[in-house]
C-alpha atoms as a PDB file:
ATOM      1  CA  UNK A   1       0.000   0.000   0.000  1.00  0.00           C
ATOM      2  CA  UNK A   2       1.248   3.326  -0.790  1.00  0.00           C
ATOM      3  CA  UNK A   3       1.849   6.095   1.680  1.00  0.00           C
ATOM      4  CA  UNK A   4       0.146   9.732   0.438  1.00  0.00           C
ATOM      5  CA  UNK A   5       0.774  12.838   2.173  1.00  0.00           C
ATOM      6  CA  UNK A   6       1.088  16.676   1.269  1.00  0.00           C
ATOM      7  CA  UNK A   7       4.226  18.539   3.005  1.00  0.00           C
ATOM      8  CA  UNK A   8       5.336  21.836   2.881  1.00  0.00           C
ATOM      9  CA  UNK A   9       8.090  23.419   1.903  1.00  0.00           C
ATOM     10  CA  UNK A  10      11.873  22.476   3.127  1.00  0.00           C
ATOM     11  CA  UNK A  11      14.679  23.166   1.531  1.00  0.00           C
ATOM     12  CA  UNK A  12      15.320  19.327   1.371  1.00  0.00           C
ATOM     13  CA  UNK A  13      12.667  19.780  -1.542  1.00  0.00           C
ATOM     14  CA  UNK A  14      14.259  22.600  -3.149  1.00  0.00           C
ATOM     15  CA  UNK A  15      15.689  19.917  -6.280  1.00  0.00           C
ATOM     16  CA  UNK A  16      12.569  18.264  -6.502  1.00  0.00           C
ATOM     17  CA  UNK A  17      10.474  21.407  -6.922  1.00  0.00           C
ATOM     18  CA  UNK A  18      12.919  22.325  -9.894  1.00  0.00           C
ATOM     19  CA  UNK A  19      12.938  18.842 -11.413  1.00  0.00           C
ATOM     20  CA  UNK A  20       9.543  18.212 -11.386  1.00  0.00           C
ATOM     21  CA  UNK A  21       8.545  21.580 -12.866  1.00  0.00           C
ATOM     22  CA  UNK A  22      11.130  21.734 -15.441  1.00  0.00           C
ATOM     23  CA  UNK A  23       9.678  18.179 -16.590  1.00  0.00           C
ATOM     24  CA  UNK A  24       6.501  19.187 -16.818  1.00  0.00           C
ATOM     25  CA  UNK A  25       7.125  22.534 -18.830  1.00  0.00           C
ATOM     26  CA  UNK A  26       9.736  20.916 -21.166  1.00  0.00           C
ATOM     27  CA  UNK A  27       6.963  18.567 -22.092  1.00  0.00           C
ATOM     28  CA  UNK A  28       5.417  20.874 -24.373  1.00  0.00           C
ATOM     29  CA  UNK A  29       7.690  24.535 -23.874  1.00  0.00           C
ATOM     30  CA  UNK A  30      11.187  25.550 -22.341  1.00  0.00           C
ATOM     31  CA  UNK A  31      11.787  27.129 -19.200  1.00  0.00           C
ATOM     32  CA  UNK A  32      11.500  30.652 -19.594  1.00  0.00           C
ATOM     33  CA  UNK A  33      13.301  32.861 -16.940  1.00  0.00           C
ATOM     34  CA  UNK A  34      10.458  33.460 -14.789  1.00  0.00           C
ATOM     35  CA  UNK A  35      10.456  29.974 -14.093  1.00  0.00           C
ATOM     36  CA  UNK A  36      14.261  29.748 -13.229  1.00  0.00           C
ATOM     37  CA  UNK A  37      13.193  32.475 -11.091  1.00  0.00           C
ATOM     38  CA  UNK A  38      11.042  30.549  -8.808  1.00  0.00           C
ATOM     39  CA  UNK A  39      12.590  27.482  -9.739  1.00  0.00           C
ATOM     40  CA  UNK A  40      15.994  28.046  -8.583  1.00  0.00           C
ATOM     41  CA  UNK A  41      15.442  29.755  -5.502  1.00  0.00           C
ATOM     42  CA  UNK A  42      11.908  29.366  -4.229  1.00  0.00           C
ATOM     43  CA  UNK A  43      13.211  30.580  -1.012  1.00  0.00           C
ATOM     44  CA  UNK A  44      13.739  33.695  -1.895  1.00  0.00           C
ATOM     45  CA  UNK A  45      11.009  34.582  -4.688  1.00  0.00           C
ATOM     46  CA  UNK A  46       8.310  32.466  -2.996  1.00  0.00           C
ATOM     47  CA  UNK A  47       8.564  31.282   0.612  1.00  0.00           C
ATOM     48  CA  UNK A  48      10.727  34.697   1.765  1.00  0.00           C
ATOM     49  CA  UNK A  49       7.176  36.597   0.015  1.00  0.00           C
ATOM     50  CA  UNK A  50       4.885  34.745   2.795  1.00  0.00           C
ATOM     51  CA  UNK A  51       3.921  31.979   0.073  1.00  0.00           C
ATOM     52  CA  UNK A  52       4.145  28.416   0.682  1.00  0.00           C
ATOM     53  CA  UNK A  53       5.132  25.639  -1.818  1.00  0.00           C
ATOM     54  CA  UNK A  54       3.477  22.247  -0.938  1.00  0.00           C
ATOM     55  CA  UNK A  55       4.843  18.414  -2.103  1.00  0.00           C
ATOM     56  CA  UNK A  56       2.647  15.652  -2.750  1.00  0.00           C
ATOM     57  CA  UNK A  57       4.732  12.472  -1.287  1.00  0.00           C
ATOM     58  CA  UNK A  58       4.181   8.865  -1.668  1.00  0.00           C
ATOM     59  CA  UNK A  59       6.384   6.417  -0.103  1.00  0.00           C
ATOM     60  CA  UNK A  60       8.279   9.689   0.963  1.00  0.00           C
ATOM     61  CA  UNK A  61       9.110  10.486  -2.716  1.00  0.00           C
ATOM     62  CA  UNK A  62       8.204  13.742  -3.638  1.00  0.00           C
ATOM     63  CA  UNK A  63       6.395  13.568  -7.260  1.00  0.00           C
ATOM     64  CA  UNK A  64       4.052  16.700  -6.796  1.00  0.00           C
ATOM     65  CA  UNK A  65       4.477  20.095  -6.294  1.00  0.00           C
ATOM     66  CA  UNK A  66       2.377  23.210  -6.092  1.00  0.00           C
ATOM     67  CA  UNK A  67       3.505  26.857  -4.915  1.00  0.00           C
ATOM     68  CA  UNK A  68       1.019  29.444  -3.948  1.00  0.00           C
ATOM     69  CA  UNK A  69       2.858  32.973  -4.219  1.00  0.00           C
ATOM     70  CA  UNK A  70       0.847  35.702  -2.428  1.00  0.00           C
ATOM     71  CA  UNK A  71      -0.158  39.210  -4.298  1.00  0.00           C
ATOM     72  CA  UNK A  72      -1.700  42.402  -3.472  1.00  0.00           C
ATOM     73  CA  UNK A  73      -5.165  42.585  -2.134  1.00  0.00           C
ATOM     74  CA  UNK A  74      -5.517  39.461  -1.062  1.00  0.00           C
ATOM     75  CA  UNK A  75      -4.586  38.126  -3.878  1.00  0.00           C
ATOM     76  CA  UNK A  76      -2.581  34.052  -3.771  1.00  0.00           C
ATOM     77  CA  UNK A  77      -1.247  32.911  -7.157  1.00  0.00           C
ATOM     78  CA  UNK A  78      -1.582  29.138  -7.769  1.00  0.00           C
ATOM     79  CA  UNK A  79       1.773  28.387  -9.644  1.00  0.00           C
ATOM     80  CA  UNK A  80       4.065  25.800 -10.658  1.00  0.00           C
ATOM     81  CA  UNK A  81       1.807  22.857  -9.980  1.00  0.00           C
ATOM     82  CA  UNK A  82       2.340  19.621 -11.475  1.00  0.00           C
ATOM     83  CA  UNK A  83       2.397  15.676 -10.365  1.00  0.00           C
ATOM     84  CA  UNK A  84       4.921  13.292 -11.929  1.00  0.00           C
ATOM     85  CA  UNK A  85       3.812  11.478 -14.876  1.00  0.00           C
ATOM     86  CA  UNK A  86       3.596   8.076 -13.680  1.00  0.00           C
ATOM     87  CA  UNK A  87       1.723   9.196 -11.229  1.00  0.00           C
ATOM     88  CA  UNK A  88      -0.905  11.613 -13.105  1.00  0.00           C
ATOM     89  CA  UNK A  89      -4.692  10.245 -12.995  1.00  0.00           C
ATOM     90  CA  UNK A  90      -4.601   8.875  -9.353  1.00  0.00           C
ATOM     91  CA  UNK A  91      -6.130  12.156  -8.184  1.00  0.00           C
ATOM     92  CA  UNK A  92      -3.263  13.615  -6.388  1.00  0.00           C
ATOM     93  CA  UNK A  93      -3.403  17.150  -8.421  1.00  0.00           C
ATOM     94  CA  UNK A  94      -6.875  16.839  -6.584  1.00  0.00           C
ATOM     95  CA  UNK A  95      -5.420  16.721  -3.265  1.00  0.00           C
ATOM     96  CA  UNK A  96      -2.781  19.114  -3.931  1.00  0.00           C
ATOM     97  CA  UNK A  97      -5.407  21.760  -5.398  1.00  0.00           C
ATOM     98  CA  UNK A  98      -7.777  21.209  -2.124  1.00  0.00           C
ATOM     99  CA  UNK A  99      -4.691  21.771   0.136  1.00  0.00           C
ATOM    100  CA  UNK A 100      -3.635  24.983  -2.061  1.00  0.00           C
ATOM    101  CA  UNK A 101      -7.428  26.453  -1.401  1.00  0.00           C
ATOM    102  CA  UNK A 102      -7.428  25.003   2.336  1.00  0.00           C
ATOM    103  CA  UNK A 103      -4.192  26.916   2.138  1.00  0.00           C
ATOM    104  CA  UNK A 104      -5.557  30.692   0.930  1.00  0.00           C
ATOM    105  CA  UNK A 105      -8.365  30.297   3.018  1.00  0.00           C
ATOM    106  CA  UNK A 106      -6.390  29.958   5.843  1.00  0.00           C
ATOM    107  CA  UNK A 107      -4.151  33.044   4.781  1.00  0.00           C
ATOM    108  CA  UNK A 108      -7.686  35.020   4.564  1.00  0.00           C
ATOM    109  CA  UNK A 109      -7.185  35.339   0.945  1.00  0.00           C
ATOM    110  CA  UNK A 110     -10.448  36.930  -1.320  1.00  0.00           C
ATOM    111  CA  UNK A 111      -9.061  35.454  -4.676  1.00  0.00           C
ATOM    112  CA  UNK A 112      -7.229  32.452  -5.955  1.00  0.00           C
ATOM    113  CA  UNK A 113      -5.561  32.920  -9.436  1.00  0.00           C
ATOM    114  CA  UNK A 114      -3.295  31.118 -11.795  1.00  0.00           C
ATOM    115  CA  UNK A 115      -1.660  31.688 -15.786  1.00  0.00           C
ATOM    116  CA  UNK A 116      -2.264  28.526 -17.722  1.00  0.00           C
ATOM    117  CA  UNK A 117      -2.316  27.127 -21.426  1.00  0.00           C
ATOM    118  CA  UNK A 118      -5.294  25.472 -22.976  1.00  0.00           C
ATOM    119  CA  UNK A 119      -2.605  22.732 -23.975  1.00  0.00           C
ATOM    120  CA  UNK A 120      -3.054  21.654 -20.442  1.00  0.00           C
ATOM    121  CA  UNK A 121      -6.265  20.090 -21.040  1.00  0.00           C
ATOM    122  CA  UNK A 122      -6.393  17.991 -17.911  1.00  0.00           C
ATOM    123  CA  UNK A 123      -5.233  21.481 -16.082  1.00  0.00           C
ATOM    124  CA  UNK A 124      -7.966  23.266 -17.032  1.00  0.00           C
ATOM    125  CA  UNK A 125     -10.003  20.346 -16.575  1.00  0.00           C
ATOM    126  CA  UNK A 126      -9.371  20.192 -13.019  1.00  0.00           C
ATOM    127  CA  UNK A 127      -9.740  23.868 -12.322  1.00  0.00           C
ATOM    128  CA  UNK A 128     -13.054  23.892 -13.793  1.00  0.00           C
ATOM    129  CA  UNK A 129     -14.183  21.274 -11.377  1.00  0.00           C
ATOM    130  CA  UNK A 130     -12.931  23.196  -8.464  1.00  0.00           C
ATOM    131  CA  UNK A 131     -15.174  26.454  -9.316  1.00  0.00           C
ATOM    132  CA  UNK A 132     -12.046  28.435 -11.239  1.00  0.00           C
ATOM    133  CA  UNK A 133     -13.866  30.966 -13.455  1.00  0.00           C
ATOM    134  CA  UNK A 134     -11.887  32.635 -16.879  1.00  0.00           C
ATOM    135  CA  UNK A 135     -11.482  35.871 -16.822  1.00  0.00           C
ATOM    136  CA  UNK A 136      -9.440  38.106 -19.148  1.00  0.00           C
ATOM    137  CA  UNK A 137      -5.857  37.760 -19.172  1.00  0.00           C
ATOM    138  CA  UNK A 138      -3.891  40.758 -17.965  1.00  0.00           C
ATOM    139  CA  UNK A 139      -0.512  39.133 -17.219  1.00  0.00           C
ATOM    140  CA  UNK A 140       2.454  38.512 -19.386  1.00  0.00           C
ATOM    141  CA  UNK A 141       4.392  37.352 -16.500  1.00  0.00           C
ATOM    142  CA  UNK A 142       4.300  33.297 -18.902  1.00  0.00           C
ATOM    143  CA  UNK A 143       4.889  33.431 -22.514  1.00  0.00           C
ATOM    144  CA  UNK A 144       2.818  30.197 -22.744  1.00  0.00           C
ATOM    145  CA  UNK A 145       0.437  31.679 -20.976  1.00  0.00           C
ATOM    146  CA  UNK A 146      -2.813  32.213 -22.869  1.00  0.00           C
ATOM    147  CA  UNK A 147      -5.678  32.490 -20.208  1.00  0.00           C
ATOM    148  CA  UNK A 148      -5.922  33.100 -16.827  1.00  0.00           C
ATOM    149  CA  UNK A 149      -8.380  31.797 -13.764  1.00  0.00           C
ATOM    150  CA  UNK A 150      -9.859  33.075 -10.803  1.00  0.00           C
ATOM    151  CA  UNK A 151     -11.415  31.534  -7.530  1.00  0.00           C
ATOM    152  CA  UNK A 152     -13.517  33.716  -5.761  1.00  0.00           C
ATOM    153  CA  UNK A 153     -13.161  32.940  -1.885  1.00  0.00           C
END
């Protein structure tokens, strides 16, 4: 039987954070250097903001990641969340997405957002089911980005 659990952050995950996220993205794009921003050093541009970066683990193997970067006005970015591909379908993005909201609820946040690419169709997917509404895209902080979401808390 497999062991599940979501972490957070510790810099013992720092190489997994980067590995799994530059997987996913070199899937279909390449890193662009606002990833290697938060990818390198997720100390500094995410946990040293007040965000938090959680790790899905089975067996005590990290193969999930999500980071939720906090904004203005209440504002928490969902970012950089993926699950290992051997271990997509098995509804740990699930988990990881209800700890991320458990998460900004917590932190009194009024609005969840994220950047994504209709690529992503199991992404988008997903974010439907949890309530995520489109709304006009106003960031050019991704190249691939081509829509953006909000949850309304």
């Amino acid at each position: 039987m497999n062991t599940i659990e979501i972490v957070n952050y510790s810099p013992k995950y720092d190489y997994s954070f980067y590995e799994l996220n530059k997987s996913w993205i070199e899937e279909f794009w390449t890193l662009e250097e606002s990833d290697l921003k938060d990818l390198l050093k997720p100390r500094e541009s995410i946990i040293g903001l007040g965000g938090e970066i959680f790790f899905v683990l089975v067996n005590n193997l990290a193969v999930g990641t999500a980071a939720m970067i906090p904004f203005p006005n209440n504002k928490i970015e969902l970012a950089k969340m993926t699950v290992q591909k051997k271990y997509r379908g098995k509804g740990l993005s699930k988990k990881l997405l209800e700890k991320c909201i458990n998460y900004a609820v917590a932190s009194k946040a009024k609005e969840i957002f994220l950047i994504s690419n209709s690529r992503l169709l199991s992404a988008r997917k997903l974010y439907d089911n949890f309530g995520f509404v489109e709304v006009d895209l106003d960031s050019n902080k991704y190249l691939r980005g081509n829509y953006k979401m909000v949850l309304k808390l």
